[in-house]
PDB file of N, CA and C in Angstrom:
ATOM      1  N   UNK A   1       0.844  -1.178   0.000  1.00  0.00           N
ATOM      2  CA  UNK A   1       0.000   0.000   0.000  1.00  0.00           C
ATOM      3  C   UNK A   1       0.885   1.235   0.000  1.00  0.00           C
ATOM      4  N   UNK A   2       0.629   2.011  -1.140  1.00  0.00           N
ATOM      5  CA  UNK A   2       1.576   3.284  -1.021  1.00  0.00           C
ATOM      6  C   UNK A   2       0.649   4.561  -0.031  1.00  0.00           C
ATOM      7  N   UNK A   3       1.456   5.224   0.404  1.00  0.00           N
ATOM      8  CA  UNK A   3       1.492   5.969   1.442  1.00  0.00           C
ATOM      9  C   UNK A   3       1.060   7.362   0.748  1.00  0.00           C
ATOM     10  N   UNK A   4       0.235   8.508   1.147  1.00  0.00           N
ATOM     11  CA  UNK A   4       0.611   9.492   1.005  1.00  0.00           C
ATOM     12  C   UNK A   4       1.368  10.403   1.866  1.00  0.00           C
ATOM     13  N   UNK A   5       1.841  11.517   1.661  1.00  0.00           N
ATOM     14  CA  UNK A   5       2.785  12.458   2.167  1.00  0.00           C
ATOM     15  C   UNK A   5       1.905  13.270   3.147  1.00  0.00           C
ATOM     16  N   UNK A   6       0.796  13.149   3.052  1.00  0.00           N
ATOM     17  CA  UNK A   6       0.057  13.470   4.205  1.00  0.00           C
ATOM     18  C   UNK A   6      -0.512  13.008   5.268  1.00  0.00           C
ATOM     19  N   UNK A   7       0.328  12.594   6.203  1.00  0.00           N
ATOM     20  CA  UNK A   7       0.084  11.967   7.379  1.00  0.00           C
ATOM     21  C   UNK A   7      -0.243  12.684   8.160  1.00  0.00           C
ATOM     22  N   UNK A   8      -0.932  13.244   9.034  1.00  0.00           N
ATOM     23  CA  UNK A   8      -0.971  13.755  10.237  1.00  0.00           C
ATOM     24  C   UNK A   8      -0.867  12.998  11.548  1.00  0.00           C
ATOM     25  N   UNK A   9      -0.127  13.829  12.746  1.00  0.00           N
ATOM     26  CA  UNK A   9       0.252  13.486  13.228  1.00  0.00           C
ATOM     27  C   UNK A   9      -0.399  13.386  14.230  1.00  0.00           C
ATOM     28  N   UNK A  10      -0.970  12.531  15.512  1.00  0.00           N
ATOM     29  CA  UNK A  10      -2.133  12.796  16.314  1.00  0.00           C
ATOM     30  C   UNK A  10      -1.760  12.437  17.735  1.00  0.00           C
ATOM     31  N   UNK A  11      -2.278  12.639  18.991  1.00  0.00           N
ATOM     32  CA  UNK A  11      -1.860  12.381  20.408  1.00  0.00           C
ATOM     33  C   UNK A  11      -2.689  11.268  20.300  1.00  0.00           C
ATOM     34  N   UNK A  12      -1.846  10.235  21.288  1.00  0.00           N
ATOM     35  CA  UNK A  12      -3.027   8.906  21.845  1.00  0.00           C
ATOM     36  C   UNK A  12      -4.231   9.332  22.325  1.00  0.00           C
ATOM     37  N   UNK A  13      -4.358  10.276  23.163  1.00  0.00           N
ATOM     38  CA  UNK A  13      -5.681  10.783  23.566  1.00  0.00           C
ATOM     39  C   UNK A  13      -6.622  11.589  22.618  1.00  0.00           C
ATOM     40  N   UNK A  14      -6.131  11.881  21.471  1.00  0.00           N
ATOM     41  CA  UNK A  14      -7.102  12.298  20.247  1.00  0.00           C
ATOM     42  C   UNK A  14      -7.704  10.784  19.813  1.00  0.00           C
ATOM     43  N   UNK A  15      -7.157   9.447  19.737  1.00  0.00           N
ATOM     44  CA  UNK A  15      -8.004   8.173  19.610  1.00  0.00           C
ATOM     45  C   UNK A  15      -9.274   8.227  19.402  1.00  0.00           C
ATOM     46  N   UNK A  16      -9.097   8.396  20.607  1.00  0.00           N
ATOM     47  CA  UNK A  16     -10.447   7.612  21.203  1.00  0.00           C
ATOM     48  C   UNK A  16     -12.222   8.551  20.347  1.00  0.00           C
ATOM     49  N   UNK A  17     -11.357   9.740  19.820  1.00  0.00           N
ATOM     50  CA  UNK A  17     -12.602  10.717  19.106  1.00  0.00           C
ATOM     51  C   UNK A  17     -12.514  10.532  18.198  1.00  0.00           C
ATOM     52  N   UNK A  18     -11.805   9.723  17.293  1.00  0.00           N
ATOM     53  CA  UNK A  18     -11.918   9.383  15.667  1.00  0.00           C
ATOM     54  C   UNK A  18     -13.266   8.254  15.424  1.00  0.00           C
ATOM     55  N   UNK A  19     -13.153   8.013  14.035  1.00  0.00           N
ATOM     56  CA  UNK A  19     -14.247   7.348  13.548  1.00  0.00           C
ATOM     57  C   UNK A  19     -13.402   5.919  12.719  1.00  0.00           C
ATOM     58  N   UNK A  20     -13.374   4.996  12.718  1.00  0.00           N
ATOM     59  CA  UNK A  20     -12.895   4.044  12.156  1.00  0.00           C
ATOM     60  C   UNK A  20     -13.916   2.891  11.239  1.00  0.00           C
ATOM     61  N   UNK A  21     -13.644   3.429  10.102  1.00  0.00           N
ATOM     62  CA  UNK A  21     -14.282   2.013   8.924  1.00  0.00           C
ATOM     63  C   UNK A  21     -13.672   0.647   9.721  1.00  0.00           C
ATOM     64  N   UNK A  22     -14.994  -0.551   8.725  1.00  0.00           N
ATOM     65  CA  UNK A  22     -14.802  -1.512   9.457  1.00  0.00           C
ATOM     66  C   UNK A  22     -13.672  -2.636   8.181  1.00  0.00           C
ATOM     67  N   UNK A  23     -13.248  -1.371   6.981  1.00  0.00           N
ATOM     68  CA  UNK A  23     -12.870  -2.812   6.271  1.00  0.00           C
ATOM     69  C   UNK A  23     -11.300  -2.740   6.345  1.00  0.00           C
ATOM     70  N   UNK A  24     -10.324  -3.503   5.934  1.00  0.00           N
ATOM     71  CA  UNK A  24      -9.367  -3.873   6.221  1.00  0.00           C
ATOM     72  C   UNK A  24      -8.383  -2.783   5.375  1.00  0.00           C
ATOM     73  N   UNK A  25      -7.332  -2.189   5.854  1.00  0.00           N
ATOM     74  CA  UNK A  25      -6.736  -1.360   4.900  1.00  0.00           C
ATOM     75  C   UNK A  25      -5.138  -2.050   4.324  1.00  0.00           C
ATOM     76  N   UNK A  26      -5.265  -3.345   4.429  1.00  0.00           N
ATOM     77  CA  UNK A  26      -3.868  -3.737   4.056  1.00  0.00           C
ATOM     78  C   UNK A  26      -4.887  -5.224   2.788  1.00  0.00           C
ATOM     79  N   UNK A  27      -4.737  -5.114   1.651  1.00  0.00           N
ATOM     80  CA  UNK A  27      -5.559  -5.987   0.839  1.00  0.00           C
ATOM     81  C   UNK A  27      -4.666  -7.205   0.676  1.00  0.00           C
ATOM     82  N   UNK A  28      -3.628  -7.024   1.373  1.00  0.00           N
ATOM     83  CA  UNK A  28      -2.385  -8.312   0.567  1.00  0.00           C
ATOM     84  C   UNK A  28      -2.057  -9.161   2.520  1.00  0.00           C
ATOM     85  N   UNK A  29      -2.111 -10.513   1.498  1.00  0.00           N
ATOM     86  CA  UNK A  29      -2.118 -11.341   3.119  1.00  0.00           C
ATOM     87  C   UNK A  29      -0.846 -11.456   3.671  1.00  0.00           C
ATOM     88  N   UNK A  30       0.208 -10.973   3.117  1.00  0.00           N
ATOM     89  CA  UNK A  30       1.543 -11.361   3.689  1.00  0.00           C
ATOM     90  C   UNK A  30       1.532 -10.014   4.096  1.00  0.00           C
ATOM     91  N   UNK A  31       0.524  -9.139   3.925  1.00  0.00           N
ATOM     92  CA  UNK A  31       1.013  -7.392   4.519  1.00  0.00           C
ATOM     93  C   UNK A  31       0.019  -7.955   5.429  1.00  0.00           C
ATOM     94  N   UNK A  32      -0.769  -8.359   6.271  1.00  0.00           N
ATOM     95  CA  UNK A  32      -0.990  -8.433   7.286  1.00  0.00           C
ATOM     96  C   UNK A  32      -0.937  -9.413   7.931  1.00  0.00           C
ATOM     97  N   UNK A  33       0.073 -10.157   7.942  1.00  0.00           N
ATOM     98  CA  UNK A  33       1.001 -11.067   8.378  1.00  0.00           C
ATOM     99  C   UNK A  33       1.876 -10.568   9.013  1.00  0.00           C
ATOM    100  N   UNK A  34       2.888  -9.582   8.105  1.00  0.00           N
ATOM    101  CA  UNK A  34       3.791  -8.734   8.170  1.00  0.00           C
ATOM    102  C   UNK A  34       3.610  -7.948   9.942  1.00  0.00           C
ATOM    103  N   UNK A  35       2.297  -7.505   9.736  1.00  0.00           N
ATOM    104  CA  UNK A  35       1.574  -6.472  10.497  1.00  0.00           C
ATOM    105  C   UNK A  35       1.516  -7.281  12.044  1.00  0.00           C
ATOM    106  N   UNK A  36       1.222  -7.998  11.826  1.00  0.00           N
ATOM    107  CA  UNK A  36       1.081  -9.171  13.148  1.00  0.00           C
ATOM    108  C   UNK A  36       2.226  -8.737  13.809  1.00  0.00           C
ATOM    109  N   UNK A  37       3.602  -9.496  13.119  1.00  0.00           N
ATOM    110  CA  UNK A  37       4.896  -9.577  13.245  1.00  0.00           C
ATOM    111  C   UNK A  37       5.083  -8.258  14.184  1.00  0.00           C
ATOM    112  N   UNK A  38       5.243  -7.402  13.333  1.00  0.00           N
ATOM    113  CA  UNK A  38       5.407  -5.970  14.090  1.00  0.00           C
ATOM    114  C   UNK A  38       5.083  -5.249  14.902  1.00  0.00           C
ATOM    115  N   UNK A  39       3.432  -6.153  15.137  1.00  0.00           N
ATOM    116  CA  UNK A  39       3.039  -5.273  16.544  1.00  0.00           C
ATOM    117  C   UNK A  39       3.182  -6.122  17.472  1.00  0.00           C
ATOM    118  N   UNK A  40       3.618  -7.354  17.414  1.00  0.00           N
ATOM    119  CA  UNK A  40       3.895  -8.402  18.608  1.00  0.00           C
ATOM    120  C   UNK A  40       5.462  -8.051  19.117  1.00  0.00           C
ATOM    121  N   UNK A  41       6.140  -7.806  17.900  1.00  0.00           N
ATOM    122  CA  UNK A  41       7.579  -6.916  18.608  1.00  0.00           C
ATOM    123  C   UNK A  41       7.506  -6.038  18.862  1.00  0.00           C
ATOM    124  N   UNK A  42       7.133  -4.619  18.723  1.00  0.00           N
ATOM    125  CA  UNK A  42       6.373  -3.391  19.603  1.00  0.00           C
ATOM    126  C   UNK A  42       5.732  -4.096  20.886  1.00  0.00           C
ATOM    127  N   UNK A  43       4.798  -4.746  21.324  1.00  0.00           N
ATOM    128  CA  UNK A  43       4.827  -4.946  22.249  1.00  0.00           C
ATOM    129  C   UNK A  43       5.636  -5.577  23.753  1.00  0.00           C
ATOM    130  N   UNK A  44       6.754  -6.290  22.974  1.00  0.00           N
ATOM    131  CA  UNK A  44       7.489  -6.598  23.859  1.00  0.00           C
ATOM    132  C   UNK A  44       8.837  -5.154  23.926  1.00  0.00           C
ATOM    133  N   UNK A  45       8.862  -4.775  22.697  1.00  0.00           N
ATOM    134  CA  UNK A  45       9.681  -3.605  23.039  1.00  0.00           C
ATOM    135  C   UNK A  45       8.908  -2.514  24.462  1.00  0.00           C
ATOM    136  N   UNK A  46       7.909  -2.039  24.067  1.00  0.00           N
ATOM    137  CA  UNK A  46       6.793  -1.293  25.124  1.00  0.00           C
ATOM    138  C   UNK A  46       7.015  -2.145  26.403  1.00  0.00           C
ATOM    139  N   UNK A  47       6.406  -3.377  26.352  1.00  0.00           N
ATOM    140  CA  UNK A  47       6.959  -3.964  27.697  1.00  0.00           C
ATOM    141  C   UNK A  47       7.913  -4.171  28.763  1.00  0.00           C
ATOM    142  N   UNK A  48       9.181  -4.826  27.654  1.00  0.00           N
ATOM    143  CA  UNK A  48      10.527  -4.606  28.467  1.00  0.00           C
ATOM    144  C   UNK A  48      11.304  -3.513  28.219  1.00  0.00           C
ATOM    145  N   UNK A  49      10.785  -2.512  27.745  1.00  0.00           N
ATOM    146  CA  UNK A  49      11.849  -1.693  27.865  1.00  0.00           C
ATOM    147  C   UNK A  49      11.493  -0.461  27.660  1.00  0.00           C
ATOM    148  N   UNK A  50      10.178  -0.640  27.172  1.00  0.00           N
ATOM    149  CA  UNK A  50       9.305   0.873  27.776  1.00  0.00           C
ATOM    150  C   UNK A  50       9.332   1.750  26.325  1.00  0.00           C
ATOM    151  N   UNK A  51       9.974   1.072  24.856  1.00  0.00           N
ATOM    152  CA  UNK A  51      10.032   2.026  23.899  1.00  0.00           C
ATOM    153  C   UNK A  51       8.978   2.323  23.000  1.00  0.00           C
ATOM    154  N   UNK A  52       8.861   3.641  22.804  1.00  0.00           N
ATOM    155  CA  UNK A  52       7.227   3.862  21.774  1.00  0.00           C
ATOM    156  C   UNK A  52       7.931   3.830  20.756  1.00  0.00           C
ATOM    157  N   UNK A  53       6.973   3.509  19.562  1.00  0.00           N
ATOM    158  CA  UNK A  53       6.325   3.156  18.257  1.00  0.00           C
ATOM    159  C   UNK A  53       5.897   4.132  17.882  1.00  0.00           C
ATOM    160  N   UNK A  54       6.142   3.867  16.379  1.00  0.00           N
ATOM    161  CA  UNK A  54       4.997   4.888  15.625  1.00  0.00           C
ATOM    162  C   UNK A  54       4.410   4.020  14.807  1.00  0.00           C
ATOM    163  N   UNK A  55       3.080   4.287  14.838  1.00  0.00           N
ATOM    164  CA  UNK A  55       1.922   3.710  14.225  1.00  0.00           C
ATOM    165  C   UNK A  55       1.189   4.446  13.249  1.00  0.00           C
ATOM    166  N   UNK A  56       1.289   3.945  12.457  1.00  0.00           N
ATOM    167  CA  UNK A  56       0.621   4.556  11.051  1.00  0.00           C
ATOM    168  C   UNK A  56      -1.050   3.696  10.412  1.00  0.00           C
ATOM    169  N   UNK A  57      -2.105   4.998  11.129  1.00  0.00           N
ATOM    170  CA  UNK A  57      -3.131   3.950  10.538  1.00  0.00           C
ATOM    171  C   UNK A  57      -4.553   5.062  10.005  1.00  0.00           C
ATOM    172  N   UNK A  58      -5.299   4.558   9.573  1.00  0.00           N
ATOM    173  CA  UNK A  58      -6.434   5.042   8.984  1.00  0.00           C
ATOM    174  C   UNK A  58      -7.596   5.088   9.645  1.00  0.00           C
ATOM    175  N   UNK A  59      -7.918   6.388   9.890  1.00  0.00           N
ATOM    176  CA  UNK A  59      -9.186   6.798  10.265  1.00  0.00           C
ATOM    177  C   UNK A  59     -10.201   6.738   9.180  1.00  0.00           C
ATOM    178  N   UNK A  60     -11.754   7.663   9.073  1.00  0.00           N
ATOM    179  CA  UNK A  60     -12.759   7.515   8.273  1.00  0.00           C
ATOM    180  C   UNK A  60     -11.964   8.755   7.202  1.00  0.00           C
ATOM    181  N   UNK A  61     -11.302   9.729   7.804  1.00  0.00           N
ATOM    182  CA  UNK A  61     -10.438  10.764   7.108  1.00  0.00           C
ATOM    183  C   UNK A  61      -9.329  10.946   6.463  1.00  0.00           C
ATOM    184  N   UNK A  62      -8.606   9.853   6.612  1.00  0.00           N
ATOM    185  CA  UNK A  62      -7.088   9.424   6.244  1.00  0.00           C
ATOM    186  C   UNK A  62      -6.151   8.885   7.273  1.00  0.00           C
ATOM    187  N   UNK A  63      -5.541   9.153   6.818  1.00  0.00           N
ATOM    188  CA  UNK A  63      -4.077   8.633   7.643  1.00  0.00           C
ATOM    189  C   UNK A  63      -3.499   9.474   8.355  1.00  0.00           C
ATOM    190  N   UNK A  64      -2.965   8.701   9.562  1.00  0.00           N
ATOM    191  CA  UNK A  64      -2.875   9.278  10.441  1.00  0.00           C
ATOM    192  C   UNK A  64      -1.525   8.414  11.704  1.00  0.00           C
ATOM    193  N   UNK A  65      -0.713   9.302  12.650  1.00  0.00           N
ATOM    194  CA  UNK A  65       0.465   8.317  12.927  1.00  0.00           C
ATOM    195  C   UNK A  65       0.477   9.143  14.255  1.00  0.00           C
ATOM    196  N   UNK A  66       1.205   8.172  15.172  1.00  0.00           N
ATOM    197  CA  UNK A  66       0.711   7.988  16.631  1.00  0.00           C
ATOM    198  C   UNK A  66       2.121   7.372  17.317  1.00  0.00           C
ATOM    199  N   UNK A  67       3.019   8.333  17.814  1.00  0.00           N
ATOM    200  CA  UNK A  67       4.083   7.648  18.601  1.00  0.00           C
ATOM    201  C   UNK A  67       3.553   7.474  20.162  1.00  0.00           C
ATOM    202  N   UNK A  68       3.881   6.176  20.488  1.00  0.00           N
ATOM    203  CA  UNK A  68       3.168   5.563  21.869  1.00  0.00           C
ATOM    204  C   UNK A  68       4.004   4.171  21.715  1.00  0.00           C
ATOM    205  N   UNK A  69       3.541   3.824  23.259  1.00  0.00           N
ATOM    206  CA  UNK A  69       3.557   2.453  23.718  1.00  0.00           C
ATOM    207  C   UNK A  69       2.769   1.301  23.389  1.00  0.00           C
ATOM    208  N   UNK A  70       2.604   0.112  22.859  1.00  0.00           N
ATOM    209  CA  UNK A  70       1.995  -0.798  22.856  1.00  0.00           C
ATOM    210  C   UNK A  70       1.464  -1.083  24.000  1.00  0.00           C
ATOM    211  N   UNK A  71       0.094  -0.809  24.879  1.00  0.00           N
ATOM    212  CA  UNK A  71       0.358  -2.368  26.143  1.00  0.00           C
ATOM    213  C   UNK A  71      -0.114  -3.817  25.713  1.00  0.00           C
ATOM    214  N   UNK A  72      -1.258  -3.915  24.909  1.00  0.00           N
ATOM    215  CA  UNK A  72      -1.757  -4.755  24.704  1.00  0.00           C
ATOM    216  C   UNK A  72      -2.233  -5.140  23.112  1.00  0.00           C
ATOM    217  N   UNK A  73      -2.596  -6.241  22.844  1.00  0.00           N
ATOM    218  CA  UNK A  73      -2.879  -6.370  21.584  1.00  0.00           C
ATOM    219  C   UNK A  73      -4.164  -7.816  21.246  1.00  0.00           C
ATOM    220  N   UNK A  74      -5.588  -7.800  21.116  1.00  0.00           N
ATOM    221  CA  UNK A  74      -6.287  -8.911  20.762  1.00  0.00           C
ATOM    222  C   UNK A  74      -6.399  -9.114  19.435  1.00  0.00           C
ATOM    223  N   UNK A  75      -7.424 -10.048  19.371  1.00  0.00           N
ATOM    224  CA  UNK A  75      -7.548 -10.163  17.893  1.00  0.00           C
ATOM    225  C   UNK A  75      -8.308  -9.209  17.172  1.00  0.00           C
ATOM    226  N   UNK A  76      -8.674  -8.222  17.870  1.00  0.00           N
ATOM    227  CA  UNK A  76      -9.025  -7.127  16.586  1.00  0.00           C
ATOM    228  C   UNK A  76      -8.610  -5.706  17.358  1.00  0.00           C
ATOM    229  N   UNK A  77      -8.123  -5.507  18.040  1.00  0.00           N
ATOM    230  CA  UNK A  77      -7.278  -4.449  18.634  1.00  0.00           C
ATOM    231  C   UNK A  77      -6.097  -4.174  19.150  1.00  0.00           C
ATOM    232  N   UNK A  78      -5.856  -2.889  19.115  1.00  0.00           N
ATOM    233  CA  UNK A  78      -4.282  -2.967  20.122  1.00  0.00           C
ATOM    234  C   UNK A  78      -4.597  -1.626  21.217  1.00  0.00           C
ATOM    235  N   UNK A  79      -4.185  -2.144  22.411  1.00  0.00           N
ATOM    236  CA  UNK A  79      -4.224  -1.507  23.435  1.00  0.00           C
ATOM    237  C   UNK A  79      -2.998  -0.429  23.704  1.00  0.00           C
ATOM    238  N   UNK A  80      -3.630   0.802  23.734  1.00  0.00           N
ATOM    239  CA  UNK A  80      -2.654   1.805  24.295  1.00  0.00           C
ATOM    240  C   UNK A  80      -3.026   2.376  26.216  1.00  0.00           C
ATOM    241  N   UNK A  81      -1.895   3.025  26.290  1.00  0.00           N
ATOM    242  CA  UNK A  81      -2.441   3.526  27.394  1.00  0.00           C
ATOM    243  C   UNK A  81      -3.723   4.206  27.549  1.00  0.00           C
ATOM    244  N   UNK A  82      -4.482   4.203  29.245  1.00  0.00           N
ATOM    245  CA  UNK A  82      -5.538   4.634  29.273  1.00  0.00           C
ATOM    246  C   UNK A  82      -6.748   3.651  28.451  1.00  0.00           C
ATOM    247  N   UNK A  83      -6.815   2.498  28.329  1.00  0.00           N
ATOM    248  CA  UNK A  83      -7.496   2.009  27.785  1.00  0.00           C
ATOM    249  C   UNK A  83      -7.692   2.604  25.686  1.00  0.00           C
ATOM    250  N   UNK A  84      -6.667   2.583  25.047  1.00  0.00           N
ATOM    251  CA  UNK A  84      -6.836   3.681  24.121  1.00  0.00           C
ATOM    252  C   UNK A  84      -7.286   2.497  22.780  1.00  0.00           C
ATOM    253  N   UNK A  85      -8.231   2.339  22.146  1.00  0.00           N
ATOM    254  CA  UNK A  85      -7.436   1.100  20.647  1.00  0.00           C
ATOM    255  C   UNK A  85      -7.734   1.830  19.548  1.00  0.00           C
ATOM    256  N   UNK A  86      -6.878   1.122  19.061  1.00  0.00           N
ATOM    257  CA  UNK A  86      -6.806   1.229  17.525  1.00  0.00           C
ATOM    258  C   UNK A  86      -7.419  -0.262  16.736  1.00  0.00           C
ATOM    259  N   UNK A  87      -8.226  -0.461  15.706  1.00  0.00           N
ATOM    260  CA  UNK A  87      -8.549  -1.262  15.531  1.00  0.00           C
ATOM    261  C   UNK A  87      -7.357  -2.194  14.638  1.00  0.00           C
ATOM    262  N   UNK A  88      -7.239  -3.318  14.366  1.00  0.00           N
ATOM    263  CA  UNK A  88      -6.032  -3.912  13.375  1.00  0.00           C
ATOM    264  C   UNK A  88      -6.327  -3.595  12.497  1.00  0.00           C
ATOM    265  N   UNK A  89      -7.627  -3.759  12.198  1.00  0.00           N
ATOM    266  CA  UNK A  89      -7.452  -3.801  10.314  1.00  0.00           C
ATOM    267  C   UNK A  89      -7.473  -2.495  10.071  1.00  0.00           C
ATOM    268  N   UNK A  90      -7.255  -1.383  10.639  1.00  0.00           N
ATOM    269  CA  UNK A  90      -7.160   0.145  10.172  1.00  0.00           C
ATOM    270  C   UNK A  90      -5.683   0.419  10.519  1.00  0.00           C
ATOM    271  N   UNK A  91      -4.974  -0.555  10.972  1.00  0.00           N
ATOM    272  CA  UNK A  91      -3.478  -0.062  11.252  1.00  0.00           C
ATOM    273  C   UNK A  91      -2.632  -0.475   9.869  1.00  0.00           C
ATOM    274  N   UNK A  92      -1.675   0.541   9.488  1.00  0.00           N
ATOM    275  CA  UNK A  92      -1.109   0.822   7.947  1.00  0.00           C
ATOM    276  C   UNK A  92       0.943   0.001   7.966  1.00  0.00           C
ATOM    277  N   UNK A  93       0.756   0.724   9.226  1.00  0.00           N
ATOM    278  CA  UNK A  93       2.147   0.346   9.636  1.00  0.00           C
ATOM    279  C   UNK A  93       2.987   0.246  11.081  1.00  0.00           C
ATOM    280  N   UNK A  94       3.483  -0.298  11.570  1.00  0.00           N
ATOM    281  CA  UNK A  94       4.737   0.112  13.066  1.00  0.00           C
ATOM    282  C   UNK A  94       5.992   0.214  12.634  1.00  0.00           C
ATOM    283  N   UNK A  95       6.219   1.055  13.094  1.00  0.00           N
ATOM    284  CA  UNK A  95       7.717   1.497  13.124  1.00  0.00           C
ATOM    285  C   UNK A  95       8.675   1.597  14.209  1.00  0.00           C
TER     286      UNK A  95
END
């Protein structure tokens, strides 16, 4: 998925007021495979050692990127502090 140059940049606590579609923004199965991979190592990075991420994902408005901590991650969310999620299938990238 190519990226545009317009990312904005958002606080974890802006989250929780966005609007999130329910369909998947990565169409290729090894890109969300990929995606798995990366937020299961973000989370142990966040865990042991306390380092934030940047997360690149899609609201109902575009794209949008989020440096934070992982705490948690289910099968259709990932947990930030404060109870915060992001849904998976709207997440674009971790970094």
């Amino acid at each position: 998925m190519k990226l545009n140059s317009n990312i904005q940049n958002v606080e974890k606590e802006q989250i929780k007021f966005l609007k999130f579609p329910k369909n998947e923004v990565l169409n290729i199965k090894k890109d969300q495979v990929n995606r798995s991979i990366e937020l299961r190592r973000a989370l142990v990075l966040g865990n042991l050692e306390h380092q934030k991420v940047k997360i690149v994902f899609a609201d109902e408005n575009g794209f949008k990127r989020v440096e934070t901590t992982i705490w948690g991650i289910t099968d259709k969310s990932v947990i930030l502090k404060q109870s915060t999620l992001i849904p998976l299938q709207r997440i674009v990238s971790v970094a």
